[in-house]
PDB file of N, CA and C in Angstrom:
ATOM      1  N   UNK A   1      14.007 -29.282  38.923  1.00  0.00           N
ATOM      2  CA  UNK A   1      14.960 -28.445  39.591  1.00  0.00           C
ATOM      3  C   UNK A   1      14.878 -27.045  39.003  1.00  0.00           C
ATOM      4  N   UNK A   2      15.194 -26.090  40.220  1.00  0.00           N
ATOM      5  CA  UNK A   2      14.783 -24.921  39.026  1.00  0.00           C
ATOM      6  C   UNK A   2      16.146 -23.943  39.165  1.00  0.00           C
ATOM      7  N   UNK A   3      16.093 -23.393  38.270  1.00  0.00           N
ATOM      8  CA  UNK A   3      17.692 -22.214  37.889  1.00  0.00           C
ATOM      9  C   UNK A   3      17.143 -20.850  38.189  1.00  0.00           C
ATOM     10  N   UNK A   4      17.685 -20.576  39.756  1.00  0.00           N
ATOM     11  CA  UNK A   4      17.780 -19.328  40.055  1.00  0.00           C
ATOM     12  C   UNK A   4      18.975 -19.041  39.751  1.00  0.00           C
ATOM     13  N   UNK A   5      18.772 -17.476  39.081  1.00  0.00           N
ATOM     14  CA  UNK A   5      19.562 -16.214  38.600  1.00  0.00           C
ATOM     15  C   UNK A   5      20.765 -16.980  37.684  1.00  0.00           C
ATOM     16  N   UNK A   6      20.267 -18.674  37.072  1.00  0.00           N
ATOM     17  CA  UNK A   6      21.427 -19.060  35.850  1.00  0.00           C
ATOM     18  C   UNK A   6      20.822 -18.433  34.769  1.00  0.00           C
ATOM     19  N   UNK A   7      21.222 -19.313  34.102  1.00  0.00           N
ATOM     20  CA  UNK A   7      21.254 -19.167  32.442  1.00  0.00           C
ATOM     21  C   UNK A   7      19.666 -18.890  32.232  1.00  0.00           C
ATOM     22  N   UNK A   8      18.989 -19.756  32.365  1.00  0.00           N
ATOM     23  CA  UNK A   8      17.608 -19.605  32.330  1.00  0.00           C
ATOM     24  C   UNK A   8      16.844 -18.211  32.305  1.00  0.00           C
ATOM     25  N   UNK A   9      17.353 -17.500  33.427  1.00  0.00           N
ATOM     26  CA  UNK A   9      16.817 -16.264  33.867  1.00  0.00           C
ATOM     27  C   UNK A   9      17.180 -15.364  32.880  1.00  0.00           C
ATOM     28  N   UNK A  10      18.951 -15.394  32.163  1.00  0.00           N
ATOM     29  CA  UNK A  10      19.384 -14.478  30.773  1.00  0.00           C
ATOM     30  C   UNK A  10      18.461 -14.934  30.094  1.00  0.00           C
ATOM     31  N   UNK A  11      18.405 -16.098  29.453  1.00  0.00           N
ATOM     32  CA  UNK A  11      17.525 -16.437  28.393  1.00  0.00           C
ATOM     33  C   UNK A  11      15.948 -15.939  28.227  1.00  0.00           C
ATOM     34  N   UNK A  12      15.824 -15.678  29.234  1.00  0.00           N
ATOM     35  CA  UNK A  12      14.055 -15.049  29.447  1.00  0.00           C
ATOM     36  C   UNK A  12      14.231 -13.937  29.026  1.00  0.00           C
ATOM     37  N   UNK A  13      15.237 -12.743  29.972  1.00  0.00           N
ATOM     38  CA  UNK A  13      15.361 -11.671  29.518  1.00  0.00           C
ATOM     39  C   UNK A  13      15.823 -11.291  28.236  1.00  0.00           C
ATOM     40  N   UNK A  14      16.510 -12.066  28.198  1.00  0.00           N
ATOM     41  CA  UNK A  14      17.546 -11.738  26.568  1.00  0.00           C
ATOM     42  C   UNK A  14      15.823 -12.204  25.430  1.00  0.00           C
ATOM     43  N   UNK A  15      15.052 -13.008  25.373  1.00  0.00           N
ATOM     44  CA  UNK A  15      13.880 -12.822  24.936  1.00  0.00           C
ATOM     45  C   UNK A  15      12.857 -11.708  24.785  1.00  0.00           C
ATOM     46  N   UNK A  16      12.755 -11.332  25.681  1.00  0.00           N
ATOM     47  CA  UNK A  16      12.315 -10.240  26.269  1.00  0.00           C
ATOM     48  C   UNK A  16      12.628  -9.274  25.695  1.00  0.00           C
ATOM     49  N   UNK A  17      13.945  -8.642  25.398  1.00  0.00           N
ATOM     50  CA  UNK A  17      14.591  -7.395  24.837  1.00  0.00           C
ATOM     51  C   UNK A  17      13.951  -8.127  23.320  1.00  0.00           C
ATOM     52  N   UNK A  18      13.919  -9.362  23.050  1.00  0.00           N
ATOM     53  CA  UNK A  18      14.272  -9.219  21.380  1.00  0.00           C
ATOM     54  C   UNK A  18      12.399  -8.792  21.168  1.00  0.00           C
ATOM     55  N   UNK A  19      11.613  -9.248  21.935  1.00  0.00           N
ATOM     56  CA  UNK A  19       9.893  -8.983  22.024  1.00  0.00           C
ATOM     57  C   UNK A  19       9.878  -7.399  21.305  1.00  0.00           C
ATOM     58  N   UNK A  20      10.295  -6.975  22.601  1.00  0.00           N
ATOM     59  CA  UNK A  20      10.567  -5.233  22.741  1.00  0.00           C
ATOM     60  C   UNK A  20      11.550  -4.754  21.022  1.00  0.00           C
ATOM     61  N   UNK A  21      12.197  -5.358  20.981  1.00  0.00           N
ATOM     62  CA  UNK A  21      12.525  -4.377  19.903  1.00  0.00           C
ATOM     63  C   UNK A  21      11.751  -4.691  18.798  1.00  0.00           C
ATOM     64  N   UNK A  22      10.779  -5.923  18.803  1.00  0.00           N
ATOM     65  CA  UNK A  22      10.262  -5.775  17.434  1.00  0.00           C
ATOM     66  C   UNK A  22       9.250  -5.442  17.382  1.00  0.00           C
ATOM     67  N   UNK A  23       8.608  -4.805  18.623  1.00  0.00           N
ATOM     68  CA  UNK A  23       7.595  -4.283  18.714  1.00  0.00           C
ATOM     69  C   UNK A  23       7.974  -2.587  18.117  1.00  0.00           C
ATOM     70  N   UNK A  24       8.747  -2.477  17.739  1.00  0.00           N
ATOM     71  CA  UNK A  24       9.341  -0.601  17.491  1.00  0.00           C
ATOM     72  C   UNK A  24       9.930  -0.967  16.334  1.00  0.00           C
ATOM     73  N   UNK A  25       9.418   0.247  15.200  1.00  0.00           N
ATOM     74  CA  UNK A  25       9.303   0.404  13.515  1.00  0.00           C
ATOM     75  C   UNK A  25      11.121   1.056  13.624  1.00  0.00           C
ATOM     76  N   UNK A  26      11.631   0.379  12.415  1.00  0.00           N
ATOM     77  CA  UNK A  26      12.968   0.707  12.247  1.00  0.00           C
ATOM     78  C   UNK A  26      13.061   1.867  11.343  1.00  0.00           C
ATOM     79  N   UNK A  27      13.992   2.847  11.256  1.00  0.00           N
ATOM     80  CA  UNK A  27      13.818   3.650   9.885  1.00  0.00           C
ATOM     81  C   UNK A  27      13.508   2.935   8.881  1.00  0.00           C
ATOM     82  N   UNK A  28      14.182   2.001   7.880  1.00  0.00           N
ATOM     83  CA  UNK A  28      13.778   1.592   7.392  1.00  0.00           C
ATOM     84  C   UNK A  28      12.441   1.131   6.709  1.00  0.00           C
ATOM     85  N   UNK A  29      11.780   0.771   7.705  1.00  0.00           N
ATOM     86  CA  UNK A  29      10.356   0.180   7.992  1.00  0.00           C
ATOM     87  C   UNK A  29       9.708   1.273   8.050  1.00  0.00           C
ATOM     88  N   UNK A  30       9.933   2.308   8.897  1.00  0.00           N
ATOM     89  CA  UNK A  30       9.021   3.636   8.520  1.00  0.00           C
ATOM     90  C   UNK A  30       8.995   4.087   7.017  1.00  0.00           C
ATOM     91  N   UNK A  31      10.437   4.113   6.582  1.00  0.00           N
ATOM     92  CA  UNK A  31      10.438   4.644   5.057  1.00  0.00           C
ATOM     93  C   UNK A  31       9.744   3.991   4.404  1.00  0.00           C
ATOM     94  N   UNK A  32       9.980   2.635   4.132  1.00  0.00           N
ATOM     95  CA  UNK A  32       9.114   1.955   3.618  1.00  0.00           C
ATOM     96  C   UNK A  32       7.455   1.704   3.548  1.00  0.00           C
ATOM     97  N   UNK A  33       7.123   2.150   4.842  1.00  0.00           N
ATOM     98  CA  UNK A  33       5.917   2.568   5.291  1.00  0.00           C
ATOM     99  C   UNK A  33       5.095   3.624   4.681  1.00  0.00           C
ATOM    100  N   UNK A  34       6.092   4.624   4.744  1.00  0.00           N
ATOM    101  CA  UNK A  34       5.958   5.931   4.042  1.00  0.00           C
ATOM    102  C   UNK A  34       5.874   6.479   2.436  1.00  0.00           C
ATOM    103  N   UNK A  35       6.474   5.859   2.103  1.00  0.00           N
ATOM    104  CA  UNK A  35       6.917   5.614   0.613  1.00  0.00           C
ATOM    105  C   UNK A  35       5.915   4.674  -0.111  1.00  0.00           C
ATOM    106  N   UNK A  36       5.390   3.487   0.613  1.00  0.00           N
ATOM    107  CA  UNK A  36       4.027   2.767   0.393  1.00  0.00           C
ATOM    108  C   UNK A  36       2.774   3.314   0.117  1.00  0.00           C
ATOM    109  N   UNK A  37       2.575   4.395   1.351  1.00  0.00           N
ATOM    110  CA  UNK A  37       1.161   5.317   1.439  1.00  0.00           C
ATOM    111  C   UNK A  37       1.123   6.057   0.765  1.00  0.00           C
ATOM    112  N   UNK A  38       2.481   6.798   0.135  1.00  0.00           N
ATOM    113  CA  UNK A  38       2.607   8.193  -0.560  1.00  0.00           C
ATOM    114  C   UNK A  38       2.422   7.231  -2.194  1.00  0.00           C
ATOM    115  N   UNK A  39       3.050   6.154  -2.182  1.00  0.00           N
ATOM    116  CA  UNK A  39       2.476   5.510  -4.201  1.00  0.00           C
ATOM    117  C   UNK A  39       1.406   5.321  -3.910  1.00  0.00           C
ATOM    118  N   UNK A  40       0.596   4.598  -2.772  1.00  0.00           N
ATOM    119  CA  UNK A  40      -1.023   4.481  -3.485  1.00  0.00           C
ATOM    120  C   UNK A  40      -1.520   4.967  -2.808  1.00  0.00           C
ATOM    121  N   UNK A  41      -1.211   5.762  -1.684  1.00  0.00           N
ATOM    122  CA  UNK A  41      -2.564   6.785  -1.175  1.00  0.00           C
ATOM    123  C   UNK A  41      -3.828   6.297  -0.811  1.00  0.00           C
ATOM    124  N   UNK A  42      -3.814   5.098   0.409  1.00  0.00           N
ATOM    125  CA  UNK A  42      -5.172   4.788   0.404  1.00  0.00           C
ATOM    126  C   UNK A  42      -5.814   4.890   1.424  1.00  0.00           C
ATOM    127  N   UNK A  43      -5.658   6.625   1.985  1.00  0.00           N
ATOM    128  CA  UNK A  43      -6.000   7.561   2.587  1.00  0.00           C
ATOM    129  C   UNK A  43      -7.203   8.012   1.682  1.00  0.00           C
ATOM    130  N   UNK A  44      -7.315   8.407   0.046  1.00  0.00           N
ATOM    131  CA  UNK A  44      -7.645   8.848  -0.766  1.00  0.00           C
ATOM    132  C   UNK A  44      -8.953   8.323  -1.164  1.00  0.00           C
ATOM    133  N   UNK A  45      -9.547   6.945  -0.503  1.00  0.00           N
ATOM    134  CA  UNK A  45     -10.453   6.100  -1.105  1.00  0.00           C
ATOM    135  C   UNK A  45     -11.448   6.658  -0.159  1.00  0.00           C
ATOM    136  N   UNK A  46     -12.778   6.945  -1.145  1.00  0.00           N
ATOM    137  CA  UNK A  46     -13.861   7.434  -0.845  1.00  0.00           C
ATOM    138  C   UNK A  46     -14.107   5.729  -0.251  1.00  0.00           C
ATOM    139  N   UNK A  47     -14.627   5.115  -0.267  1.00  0.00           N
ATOM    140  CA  UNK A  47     -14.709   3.638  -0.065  1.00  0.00           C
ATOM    141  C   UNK A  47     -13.967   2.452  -0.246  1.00  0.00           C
ATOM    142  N   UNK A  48     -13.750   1.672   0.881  1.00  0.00           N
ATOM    143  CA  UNK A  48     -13.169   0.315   1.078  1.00  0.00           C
ATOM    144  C   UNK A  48     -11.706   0.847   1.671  1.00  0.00           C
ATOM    145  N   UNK A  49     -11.649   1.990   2.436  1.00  0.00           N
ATOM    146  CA  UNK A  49     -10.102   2.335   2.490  1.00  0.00           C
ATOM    147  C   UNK A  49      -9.376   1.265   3.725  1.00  0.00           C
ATOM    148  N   UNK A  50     -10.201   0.450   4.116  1.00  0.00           N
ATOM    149  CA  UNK A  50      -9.465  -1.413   5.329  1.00  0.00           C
ATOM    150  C   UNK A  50      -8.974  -1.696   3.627  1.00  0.00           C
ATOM    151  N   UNK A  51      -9.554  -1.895   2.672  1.00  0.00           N
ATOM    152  CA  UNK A  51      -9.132  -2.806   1.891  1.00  0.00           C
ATOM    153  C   UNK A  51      -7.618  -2.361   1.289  1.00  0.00           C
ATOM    154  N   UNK A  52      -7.848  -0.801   0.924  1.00  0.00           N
ATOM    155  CA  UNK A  52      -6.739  -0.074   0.626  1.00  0.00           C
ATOM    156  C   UNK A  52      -5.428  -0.169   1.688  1.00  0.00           C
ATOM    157  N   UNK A  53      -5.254   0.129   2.637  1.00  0.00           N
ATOM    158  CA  UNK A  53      -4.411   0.121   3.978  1.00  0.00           C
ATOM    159  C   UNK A  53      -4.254  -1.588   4.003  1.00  0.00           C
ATOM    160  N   UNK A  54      -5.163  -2.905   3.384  1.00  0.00           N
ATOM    161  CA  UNK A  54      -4.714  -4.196   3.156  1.00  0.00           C
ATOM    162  C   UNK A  54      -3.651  -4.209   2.498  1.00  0.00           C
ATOM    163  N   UNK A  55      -3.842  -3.732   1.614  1.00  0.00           N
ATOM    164  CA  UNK A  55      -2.921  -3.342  -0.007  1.00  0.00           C
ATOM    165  C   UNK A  55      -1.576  -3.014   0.273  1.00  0.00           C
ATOM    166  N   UNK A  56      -1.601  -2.023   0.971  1.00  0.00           N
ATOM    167  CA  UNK A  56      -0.418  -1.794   1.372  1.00  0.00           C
ATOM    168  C   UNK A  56       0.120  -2.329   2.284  1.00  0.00           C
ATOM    169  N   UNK A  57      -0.327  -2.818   3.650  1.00  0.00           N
ATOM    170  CA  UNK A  57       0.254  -4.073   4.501  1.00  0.00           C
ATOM    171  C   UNK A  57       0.947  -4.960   3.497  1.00  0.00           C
ATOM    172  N   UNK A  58       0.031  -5.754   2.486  1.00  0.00           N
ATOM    173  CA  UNK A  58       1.022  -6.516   1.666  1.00  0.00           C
ATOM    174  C   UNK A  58       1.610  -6.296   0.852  1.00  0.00           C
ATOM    175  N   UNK A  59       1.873  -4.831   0.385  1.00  0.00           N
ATOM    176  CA  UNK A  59       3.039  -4.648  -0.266  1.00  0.00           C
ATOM    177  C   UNK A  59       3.920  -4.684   0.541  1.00  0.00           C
ATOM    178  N   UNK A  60       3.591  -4.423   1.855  1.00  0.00           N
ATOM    179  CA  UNK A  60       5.212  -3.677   2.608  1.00  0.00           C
ATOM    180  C   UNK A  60       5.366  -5.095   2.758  1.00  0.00           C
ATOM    181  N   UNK A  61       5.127  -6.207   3.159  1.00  0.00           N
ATOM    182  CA  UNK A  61       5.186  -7.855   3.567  1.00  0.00           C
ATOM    183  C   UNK A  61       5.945  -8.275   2.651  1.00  0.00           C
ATOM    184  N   UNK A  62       5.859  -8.049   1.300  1.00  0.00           N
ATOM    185  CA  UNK A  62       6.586  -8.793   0.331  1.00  0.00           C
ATOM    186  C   UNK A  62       7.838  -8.087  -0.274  1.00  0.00           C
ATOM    187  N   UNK A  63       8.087  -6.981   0.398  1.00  0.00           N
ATOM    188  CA  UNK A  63       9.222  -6.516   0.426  1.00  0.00           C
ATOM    189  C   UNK A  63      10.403  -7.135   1.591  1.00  0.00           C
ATOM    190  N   UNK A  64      11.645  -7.563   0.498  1.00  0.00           N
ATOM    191  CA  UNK A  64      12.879  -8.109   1.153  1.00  0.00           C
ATOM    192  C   UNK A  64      13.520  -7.308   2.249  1.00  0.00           C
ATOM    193  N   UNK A  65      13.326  -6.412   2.242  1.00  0.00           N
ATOM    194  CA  UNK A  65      14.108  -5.257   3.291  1.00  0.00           C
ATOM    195  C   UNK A  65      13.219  -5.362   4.462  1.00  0.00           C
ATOM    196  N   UNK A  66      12.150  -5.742   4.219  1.00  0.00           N
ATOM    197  CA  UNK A  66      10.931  -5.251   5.332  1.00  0.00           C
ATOM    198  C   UNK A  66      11.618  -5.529   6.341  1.00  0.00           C
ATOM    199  N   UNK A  67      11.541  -5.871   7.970  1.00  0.00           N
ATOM    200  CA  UNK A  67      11.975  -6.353   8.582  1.00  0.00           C
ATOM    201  C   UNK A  67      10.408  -6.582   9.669  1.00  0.00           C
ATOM    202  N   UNK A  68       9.790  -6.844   9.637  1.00  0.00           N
ATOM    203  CA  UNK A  68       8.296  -6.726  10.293  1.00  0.00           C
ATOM    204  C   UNK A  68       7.161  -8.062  10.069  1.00  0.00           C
ATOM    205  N   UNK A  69       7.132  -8.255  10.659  1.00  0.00           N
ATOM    206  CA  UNK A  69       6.388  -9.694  10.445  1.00  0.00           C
ATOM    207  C   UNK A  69       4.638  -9.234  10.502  1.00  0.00           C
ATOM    208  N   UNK A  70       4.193  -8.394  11.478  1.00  0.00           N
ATOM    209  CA  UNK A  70       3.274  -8.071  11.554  1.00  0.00           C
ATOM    210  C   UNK A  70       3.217  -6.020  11.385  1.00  0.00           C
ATOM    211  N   UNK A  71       2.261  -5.926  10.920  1.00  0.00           N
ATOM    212  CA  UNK A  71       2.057  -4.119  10.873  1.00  0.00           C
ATOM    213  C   UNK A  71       1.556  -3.896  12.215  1.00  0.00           C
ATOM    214  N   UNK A  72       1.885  -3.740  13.129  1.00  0.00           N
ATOM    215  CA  UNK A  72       0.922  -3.171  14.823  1.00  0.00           C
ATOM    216  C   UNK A  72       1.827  -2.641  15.191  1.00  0.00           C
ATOM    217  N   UNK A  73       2.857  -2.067  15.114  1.00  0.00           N
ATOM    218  CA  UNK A  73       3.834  -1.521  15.748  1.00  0.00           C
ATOM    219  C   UNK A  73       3.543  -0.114  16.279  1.00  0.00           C
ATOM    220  N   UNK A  74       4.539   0.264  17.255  1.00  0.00           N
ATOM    221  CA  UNK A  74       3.921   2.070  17.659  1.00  0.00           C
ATOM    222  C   UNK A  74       4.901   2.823  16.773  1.00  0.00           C
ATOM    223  N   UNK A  75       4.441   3.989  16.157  1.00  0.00           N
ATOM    224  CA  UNK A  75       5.192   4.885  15.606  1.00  0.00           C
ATOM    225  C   UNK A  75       6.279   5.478  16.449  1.00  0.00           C
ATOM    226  N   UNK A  76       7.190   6.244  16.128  1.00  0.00           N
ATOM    227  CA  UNK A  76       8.325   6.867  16.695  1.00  0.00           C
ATOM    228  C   UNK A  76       8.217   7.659  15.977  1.00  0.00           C
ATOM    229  N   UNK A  77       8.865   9.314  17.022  1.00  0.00           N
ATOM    230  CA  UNK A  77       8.950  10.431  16.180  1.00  0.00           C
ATOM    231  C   UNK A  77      10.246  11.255  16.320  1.00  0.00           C
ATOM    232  N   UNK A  78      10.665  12.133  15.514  1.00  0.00           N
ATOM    233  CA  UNK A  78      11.826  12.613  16.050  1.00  0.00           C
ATOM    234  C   UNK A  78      11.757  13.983  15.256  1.00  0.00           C
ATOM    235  N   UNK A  79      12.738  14.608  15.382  1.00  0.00           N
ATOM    236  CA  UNK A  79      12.300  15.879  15.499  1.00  0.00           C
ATOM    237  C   UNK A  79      13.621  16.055  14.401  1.00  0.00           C
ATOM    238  N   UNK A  80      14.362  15.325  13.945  1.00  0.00           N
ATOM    239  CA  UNK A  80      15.635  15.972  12.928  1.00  0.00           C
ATOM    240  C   UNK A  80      14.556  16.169  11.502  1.00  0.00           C
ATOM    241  N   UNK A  81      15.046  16.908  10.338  1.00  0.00           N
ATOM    242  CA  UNK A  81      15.059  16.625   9.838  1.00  0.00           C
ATOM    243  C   UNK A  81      15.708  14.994   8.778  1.00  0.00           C
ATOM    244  N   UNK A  82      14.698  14.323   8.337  1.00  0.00           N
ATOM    245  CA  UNK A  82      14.786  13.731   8.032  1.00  0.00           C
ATOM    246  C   UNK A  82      14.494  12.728   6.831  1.00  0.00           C
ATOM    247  N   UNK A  83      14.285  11.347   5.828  1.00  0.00           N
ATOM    248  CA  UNK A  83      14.477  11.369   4.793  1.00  0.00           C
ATOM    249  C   UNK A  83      12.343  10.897   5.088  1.00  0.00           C
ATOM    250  N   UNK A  84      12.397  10.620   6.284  1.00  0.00           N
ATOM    251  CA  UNK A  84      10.976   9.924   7.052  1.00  0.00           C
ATOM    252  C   UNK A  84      10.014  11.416   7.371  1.00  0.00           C
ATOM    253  N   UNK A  85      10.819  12.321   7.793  1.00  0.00           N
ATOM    254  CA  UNK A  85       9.634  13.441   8.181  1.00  0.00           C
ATOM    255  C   UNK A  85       9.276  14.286   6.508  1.00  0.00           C
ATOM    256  N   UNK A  86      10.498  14.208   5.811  1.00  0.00           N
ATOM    257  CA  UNK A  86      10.221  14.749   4.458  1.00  0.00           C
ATOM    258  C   UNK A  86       9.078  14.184   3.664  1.00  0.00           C
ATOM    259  N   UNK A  87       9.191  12.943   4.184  1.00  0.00           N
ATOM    260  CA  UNK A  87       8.029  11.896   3.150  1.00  0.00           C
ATOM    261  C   UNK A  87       6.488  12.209   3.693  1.00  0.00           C
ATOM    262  N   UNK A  88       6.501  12.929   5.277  1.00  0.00           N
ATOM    263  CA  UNK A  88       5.417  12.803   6.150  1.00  0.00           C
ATOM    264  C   UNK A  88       5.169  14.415   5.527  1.00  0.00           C
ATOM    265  N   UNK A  89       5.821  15.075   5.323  1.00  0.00           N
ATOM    266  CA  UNK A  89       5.650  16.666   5.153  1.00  0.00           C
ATOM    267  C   UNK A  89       4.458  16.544   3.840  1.00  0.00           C
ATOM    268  N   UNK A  90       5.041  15.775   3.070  1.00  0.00           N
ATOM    269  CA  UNK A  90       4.342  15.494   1.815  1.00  0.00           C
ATOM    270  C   UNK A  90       3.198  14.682   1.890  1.00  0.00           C
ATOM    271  N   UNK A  91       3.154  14.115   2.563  1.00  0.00           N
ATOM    272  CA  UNK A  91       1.992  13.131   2.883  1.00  0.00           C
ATOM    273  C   UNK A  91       0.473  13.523   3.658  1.00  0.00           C
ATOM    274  N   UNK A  92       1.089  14.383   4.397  1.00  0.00           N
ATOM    275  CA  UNK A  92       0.049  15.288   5.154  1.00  0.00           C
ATOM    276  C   UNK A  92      -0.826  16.145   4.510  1.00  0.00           C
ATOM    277  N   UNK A  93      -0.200  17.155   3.817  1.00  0.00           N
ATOM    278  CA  UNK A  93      -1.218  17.977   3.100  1.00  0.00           C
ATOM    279  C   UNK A  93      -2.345  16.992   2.326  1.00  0.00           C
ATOM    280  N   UNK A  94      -1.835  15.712   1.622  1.00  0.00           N
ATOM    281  CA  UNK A  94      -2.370  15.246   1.187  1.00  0.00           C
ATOM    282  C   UNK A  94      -3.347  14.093   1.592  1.00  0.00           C
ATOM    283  N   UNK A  95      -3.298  13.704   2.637  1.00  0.00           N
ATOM    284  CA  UNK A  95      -4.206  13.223   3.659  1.00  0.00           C
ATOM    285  C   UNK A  95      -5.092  13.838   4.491  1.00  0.00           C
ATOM    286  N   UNK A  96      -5.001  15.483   4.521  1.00  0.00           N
ATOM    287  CA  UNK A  96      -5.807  16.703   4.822  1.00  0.00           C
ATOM    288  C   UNK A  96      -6.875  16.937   3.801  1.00  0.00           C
ATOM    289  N   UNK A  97      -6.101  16.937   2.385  1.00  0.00           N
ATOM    290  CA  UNK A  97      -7.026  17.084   1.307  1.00  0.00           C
ATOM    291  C   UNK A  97      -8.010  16.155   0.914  1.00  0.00           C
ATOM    292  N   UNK A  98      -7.780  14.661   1.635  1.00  0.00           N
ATOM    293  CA  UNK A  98      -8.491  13.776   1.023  1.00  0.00           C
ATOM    294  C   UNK A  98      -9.764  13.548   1.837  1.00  0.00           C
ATOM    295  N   UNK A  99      -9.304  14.358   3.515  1.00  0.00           N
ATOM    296  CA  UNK A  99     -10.641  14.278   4.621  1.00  0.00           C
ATOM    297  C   UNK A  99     -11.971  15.301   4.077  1.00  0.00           C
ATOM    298  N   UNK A 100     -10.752  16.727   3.582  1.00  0.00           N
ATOM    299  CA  UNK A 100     -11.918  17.481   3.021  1.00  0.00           C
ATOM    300  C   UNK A 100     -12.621  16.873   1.581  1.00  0.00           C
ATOM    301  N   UNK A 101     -12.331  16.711   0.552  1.00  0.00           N
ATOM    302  CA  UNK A 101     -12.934  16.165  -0.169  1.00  0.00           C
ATOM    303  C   UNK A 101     -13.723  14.903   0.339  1.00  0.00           C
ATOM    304  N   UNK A 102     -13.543  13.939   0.851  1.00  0.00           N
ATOM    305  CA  UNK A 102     -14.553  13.037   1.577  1.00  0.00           C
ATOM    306  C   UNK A 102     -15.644  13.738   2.252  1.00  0.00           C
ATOM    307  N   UNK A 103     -15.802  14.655   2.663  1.00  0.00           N
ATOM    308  CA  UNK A 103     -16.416  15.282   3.785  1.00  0.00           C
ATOM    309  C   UNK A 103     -17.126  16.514   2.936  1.00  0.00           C
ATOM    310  N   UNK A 104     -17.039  16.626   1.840  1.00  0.00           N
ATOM    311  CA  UNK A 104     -17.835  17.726   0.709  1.00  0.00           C
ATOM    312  C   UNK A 104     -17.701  19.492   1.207  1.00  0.00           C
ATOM    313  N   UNK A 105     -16.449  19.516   2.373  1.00  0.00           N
ATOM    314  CA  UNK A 105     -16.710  20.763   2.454  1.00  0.00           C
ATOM    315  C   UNK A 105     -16.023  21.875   1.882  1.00  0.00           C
ATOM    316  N   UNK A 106     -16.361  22.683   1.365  1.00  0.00           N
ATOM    317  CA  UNK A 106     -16.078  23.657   0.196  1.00  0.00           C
ATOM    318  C   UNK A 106     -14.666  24.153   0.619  1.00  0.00           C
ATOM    319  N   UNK A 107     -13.607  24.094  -0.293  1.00  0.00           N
ATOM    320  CA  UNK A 107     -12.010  24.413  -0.329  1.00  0.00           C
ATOM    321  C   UNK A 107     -11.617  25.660  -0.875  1.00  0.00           C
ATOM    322  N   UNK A 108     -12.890  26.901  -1.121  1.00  0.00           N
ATOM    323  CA  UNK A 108     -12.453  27.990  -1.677  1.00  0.00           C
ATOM    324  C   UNK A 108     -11.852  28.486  -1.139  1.00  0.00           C
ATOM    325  N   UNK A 109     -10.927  29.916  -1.102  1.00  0.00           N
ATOM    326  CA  UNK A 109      -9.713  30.246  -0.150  1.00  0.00           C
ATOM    327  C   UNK A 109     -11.078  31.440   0.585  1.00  0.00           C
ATOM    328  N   UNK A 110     -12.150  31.867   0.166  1.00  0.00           N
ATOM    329  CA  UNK A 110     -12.948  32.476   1.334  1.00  0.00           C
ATOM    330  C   UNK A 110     -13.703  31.791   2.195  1.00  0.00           C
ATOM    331  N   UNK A 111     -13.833  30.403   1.843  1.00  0.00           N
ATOM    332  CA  UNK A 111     -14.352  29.632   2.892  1.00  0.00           C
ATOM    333  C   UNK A 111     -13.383  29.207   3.759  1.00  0.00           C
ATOM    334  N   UNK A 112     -12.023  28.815   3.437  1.00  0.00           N
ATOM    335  CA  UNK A 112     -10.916  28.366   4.324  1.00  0.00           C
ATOM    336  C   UNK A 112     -10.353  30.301   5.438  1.00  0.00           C
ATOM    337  N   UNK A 113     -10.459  31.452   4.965  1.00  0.00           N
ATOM    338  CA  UNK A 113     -10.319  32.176   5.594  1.00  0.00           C
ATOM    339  C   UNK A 113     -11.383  32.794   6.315  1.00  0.00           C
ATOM    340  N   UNK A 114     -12.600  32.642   6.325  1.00  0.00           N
ATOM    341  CA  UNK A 114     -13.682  32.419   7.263  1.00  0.00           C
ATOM    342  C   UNK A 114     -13.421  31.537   7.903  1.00  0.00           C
ATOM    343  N   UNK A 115     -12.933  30.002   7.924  1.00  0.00           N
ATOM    344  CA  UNK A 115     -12.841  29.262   9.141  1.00  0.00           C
ATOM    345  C   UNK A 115     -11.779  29.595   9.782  1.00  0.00           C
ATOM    346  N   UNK A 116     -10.739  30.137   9.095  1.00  0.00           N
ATOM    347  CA  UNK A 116      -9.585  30.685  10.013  1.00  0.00           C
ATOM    348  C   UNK A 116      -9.748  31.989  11.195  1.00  0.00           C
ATOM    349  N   UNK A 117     -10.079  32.605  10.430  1.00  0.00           N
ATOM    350  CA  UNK A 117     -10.371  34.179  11.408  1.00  0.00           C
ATOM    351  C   UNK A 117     -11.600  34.112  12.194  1.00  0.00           C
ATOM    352  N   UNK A 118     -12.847  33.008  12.237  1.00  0.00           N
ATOM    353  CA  UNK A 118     -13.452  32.698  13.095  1.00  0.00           C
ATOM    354  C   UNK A 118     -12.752  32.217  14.811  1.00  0.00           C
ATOM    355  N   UNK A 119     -11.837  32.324  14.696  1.00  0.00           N
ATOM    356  CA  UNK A 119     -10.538  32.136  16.261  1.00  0.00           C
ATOM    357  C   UNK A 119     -10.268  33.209  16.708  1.00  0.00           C
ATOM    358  N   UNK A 120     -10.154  33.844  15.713  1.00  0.00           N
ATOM    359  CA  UNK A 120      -9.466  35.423  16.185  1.00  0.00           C
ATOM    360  C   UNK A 120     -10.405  36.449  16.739  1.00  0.00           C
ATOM    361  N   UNK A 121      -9.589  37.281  18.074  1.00  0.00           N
ATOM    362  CA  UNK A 121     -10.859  38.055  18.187  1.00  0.00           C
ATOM    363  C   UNK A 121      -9.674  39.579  18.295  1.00  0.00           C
ATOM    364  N   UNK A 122     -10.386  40.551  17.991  1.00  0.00           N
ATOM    365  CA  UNK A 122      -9.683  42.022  18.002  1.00  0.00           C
ATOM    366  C   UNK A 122      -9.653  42.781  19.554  1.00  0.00           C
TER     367      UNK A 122
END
């Protein structure tokens, strides 16, 4: 017998919403996220950096607060200042620095203002 528009049909949906929300990173889970990458930085690894980004999957896993069963989630962004964009402010330069050093290309401030003013035209 089948249950049109009963209980059945909430229960699917009401599933459904809970899918959806755990597919989306909580503050929390971002901070934690954030705060993970910024102690070990394994952006920074000339080599094995799957193994590094492992490392940190299971740190964030064995944390009690976590709330995340799996790491695949989509990021969210927002535009306040915040305790998550502060951690990203800091994190960036330093994930910039670690492409150039991987990549051997020279960081003097006349090589970085030659690539800059190469845009500009008078």
């Amino acid at each position: 017998m089948e249950d049109i528009g009963g209980t059945r049909n909430a229960e699917v949906l009401g599933n459904f919403y809970d899918v959806q929300e755990k597919k989306r990173w909580t503050e929390d889970d971002d901070i934690f996220l954030l705060t993970q990458a910024n102690n070990e930085r394994p952006f920074v690894q000339r080599k094995d950096a799957t193994r590094a980004w492992e490392a940190v999957a299971g740190a964030l896993l064995s944390i009690d607060g976590f709330t995340r069963c799996r790491l695949d989630g989509k990021k969210a962004q927002t535009e306040d200042e915040t305790a998550k964009t502060k951690l990203l402010d800091g994190l960036v330069p330093l994930y910039m620095d670690a492409i150039v050093n991987k990549s051997g290309v020279p960081t003097s401030d006349a090589a970085i203002k030659a690539a800059d003013t190469k845009f500009f035209r008078a």
